[in-house]
PDB file of N, CA and C in Angstrom:
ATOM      1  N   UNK A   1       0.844  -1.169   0.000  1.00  0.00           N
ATOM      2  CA  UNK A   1       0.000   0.000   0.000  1.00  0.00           C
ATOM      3  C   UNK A   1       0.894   1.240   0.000  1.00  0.00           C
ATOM      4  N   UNK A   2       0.419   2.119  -0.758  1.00  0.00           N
ATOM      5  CA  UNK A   2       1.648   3.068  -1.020  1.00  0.00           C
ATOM      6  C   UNK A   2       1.129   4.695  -0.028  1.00  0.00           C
ATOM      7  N   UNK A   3       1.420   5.070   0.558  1.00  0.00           N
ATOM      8  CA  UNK A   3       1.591   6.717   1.325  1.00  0.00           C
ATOM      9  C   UNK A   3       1.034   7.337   0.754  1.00  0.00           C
ATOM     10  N   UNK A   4      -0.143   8.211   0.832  1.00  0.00           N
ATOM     11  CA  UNK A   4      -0.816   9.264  -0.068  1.00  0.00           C
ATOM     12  C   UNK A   4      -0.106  10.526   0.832  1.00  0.00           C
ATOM     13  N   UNK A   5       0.100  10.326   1.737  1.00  0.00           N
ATOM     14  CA  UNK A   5       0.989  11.498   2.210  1.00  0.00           C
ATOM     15  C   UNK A   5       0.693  11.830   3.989  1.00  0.00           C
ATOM     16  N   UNK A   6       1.203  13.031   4.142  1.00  0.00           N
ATOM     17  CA  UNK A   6       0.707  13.313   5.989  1.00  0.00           C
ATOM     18  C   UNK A   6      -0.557  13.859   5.634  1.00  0.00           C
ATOM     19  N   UNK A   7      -1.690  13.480   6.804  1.00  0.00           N
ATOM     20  CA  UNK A   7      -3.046  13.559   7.179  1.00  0.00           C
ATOM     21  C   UNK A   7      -3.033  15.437   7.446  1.00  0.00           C
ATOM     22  N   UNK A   8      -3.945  15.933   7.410  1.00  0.00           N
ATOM     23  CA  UNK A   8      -3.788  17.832   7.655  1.00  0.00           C
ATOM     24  C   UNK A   8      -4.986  17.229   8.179  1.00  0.00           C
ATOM     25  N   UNK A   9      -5.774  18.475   8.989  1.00  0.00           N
ATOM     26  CA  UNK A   9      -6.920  18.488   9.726  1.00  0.00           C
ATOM     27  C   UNK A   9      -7.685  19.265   8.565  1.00  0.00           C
ATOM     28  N   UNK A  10      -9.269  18.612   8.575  1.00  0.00           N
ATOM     29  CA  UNK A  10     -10.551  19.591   8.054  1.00  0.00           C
ATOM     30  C   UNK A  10     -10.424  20.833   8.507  1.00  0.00           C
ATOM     31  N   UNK A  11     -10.612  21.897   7.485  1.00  0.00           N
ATOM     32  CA  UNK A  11     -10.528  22.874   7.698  1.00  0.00           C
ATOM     33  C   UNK A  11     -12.406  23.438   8.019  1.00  0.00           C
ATOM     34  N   UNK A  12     -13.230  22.587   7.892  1.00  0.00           N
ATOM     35  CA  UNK A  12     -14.608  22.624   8.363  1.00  0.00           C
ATOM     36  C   UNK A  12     -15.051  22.050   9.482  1.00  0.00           C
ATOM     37  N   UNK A  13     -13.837  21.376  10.141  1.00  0.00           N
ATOM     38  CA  UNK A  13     -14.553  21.074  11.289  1.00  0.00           C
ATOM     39  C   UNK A  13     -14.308  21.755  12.264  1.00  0.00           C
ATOM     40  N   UNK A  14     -14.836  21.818  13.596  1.00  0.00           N
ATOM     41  CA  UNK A  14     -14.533  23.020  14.445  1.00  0.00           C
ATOM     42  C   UNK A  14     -15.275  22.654  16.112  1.00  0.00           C
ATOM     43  N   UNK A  15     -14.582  23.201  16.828  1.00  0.00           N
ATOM     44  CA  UNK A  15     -14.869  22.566  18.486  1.00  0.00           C
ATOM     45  C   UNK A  15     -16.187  22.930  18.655  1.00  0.00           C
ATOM     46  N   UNK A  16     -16.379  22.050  19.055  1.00  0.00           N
ATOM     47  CA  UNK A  16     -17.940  21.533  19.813  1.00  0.00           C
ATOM     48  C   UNK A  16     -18.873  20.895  18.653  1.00  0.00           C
ATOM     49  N   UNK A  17     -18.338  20.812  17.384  1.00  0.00           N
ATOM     50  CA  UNK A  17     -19.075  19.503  16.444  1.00  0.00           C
ATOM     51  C   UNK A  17     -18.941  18.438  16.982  1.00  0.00           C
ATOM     52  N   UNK A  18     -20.037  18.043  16.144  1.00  0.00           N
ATOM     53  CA  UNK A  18     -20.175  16.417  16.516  1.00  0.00           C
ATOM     54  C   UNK A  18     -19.840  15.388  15.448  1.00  0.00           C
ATOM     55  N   UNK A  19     -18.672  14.549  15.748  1.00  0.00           N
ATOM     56  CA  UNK A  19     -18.131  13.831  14.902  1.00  0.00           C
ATOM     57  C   UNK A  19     -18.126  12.416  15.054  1.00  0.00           C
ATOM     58  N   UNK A  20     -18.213  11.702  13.657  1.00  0.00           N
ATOM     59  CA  UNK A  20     -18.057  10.221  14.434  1.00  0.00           C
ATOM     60  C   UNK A  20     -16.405   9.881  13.652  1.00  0.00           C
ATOM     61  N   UNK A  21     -15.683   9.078  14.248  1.00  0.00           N
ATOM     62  CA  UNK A  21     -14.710   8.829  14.507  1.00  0.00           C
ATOM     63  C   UNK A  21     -14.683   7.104  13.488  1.00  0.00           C
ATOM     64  N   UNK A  22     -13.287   7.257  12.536  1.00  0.00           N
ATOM     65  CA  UNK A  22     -13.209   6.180  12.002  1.00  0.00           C
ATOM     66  C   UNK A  22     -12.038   5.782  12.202  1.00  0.00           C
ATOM     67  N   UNK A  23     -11.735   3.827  12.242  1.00  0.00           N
ATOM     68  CA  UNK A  23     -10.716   3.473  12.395  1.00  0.00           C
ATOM     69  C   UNK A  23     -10.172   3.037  13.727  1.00  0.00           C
ATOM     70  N   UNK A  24      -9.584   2.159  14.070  1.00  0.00           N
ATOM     71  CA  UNK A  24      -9.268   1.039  14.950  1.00  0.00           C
ATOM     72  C   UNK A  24     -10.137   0.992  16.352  1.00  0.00           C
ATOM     73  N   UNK A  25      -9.607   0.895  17.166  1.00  0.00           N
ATOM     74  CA  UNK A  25     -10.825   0.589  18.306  1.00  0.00           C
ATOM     75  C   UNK A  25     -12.071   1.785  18.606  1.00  0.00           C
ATOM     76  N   UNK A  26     -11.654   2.574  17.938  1.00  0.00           N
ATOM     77  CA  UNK A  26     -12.810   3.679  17.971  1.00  0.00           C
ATOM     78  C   UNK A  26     -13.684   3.979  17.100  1.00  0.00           C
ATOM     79  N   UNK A  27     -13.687   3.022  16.055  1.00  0.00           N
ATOM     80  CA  UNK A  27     -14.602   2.988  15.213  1.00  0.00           C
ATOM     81  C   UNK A  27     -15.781   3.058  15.075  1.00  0.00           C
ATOM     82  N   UNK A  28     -16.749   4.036  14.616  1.00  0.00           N
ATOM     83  CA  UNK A  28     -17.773   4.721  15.101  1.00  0.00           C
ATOM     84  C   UNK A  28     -18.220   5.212  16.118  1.00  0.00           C
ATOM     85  N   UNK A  29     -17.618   5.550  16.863  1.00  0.00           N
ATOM     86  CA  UNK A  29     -17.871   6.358  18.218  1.00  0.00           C
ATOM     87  C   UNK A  29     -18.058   7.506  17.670  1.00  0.00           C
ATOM     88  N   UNK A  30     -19.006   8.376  18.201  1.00  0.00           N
ATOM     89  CA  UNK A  30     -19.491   9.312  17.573  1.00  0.00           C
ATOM     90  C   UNK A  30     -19.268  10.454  19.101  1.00  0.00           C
ATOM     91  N   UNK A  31     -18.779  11.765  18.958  1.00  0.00           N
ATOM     92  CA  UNK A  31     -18.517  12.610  20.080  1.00  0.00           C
ATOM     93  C   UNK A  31     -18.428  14.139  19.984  1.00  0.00           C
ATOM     94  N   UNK A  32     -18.081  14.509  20.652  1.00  0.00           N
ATOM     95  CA  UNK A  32     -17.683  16.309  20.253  1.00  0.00           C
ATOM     96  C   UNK A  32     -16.442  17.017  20.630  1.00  0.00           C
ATOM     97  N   UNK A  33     -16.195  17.214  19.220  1.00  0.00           N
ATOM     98  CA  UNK A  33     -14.657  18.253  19.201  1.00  0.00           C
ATOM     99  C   UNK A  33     -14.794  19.225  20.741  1.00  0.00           C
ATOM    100  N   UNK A  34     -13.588  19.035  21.619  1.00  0.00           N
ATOM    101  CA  UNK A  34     -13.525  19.609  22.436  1.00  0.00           C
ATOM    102  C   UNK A  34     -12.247  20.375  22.551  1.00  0.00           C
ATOM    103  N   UNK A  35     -11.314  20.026  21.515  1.00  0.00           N
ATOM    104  CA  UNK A  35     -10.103  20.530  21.097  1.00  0.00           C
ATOM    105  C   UNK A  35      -9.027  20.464  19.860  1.00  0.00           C
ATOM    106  N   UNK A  36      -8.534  21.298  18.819  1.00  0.00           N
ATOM    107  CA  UNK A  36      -8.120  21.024  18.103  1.00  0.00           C
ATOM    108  C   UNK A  36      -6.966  21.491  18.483  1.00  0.00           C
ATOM    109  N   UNK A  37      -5.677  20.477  18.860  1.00  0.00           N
ATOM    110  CA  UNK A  37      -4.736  20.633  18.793  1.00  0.00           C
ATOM    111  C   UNK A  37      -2.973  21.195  17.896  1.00  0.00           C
ATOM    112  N   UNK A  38      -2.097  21.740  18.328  1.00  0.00           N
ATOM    113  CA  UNK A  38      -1.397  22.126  16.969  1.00  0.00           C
ATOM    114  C   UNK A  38      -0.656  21.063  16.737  1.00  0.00           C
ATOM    115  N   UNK A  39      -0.240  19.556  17.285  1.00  0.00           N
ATOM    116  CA  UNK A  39       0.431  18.714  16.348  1.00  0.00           C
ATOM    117  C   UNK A  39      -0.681  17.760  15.913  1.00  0.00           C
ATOM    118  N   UNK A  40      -1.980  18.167  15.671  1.00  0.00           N
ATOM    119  CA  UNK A  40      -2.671  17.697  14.661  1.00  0.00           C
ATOM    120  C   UNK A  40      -3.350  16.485  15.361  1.00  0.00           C
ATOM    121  N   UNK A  41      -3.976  16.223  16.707  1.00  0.00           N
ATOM    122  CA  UNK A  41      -4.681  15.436  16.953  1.00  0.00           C
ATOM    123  C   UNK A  41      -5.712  16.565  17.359  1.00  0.00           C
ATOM    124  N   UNK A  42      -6.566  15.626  17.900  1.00  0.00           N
ATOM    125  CA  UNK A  42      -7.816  16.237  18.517  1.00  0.00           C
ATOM    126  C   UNK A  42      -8.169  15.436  19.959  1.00  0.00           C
ATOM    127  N   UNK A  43      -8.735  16.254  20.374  1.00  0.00           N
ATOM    128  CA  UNK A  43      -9.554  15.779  21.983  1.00  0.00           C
ATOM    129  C   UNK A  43     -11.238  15.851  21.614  1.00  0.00           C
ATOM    130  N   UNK A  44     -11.952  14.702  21.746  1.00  0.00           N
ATOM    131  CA  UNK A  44     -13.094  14.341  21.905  1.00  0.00           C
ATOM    132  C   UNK A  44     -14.011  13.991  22.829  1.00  0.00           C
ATOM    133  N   UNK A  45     -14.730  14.645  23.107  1.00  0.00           N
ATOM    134  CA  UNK A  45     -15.509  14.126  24.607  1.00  0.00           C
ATOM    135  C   UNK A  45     -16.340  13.245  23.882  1.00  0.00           C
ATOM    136  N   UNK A  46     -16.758  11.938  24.572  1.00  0.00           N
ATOM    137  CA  UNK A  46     -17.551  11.152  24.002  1.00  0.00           C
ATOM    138  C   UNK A  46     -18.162  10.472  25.478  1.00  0.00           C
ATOM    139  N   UNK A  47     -19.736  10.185  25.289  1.00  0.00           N
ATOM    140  CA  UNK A  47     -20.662   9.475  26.407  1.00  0.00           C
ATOM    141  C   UNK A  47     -20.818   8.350  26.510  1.00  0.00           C
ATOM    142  N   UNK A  48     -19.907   7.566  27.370  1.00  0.00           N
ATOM    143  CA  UNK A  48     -19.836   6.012  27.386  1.00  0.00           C
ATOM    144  C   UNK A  48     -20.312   5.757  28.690  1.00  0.00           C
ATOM    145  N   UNK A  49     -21.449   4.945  29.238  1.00  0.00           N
ATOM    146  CA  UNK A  49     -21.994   4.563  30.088  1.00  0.00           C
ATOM    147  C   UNK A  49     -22.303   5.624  31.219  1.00  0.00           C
ATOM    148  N   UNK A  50     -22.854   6.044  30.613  1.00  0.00           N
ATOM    149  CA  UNK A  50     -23.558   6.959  31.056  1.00  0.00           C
ATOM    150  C   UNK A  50     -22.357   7.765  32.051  1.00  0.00           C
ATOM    151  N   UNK A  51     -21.498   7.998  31.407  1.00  0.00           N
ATOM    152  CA  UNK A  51     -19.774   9.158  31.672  1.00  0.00           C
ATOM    153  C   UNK A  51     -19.136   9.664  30.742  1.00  0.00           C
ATOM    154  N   UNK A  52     -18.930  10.855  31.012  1.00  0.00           N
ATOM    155  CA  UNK A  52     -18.434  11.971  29.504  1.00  0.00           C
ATOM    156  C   UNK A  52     -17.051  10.941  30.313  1.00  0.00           C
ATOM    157  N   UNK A  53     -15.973  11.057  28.720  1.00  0.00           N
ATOM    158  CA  UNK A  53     -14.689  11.317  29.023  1.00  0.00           C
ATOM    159  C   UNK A  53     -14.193  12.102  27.775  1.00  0.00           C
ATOM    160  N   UNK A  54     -13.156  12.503  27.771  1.00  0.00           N
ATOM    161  CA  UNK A  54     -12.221  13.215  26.846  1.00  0.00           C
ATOM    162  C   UNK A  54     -11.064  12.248  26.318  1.00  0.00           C
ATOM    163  N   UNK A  55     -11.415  12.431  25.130  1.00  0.00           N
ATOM    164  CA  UNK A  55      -9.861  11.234  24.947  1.00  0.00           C
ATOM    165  C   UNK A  55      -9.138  11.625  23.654  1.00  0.00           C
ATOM    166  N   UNK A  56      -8.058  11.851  23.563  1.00  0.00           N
ATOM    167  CA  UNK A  56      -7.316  12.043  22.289  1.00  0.00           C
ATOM    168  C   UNK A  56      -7.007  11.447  21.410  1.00  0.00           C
ATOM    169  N   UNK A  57      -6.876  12.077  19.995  1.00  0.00           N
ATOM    170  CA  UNK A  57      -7.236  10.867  19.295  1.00  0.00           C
ATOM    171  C   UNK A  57      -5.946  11.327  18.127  1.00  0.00           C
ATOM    172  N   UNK A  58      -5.211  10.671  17.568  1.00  0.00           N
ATOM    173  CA  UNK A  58      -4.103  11.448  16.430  1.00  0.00           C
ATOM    174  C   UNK A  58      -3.927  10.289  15.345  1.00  0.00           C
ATOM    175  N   UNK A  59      -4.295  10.345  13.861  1.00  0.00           N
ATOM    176  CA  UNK A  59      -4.119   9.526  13.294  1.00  0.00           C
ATOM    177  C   UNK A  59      -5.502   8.804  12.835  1.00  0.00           C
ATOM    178  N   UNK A  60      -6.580   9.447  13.505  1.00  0.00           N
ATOM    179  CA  UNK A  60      -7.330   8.729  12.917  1.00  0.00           C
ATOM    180  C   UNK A  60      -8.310   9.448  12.167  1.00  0.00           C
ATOM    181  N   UNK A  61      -9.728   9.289  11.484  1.00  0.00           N
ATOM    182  CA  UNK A  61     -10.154  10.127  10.401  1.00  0.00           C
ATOM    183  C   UNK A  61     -11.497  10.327  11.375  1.00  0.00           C
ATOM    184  N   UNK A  62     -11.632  11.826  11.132  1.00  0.00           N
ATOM    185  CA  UNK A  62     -13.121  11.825  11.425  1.00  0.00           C
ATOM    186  C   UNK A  62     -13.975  12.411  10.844  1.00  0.00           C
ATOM    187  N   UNK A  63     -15.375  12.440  10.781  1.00  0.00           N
ATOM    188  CA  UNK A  63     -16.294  13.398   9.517  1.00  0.00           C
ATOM    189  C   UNK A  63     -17.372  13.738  10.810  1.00  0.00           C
ATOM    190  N   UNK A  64     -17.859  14.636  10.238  1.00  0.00           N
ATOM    191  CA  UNK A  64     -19.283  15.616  10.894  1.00  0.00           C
ATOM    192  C   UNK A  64     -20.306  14.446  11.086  1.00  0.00           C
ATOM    193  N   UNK A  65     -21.074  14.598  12.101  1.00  0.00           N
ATOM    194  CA  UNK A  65     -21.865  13.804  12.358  1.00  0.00           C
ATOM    195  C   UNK A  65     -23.657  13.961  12.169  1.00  0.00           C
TER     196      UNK A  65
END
């Protein structure tokens, strides 16, 4: 599989959207931008049993929800 290159962040997405999250154990978890970071991850609050947490995420793809 060949490198299409380094990942850049959506320039449409923006804190406090709601995104669902693609790719390895977080796959479809769906949450809200709570931070866009400058080396290019993000922080997501997401509601798992009935408990917000925040969790960072770098490397993986996400779209508007």
């Amino acid at each position: 599989m060949e490198s299409c290159g380094s990942l850049a962040p959506h320039e449409f997405i923006k804190v406090g959207e709601r995104v669902r999250i693609h790719g390895g154990g977080l796959n479809g978890i769906v949450g809200v931008i709570a931070a866009i970071k400058n080396d290019k991850s993000l922080i997501v609050s997401v509601d798992l049993i009935q408990k917000l947490i925040a969790i960072r995420i770098d490397g993986f793809e996400v779209e508007p929800d």
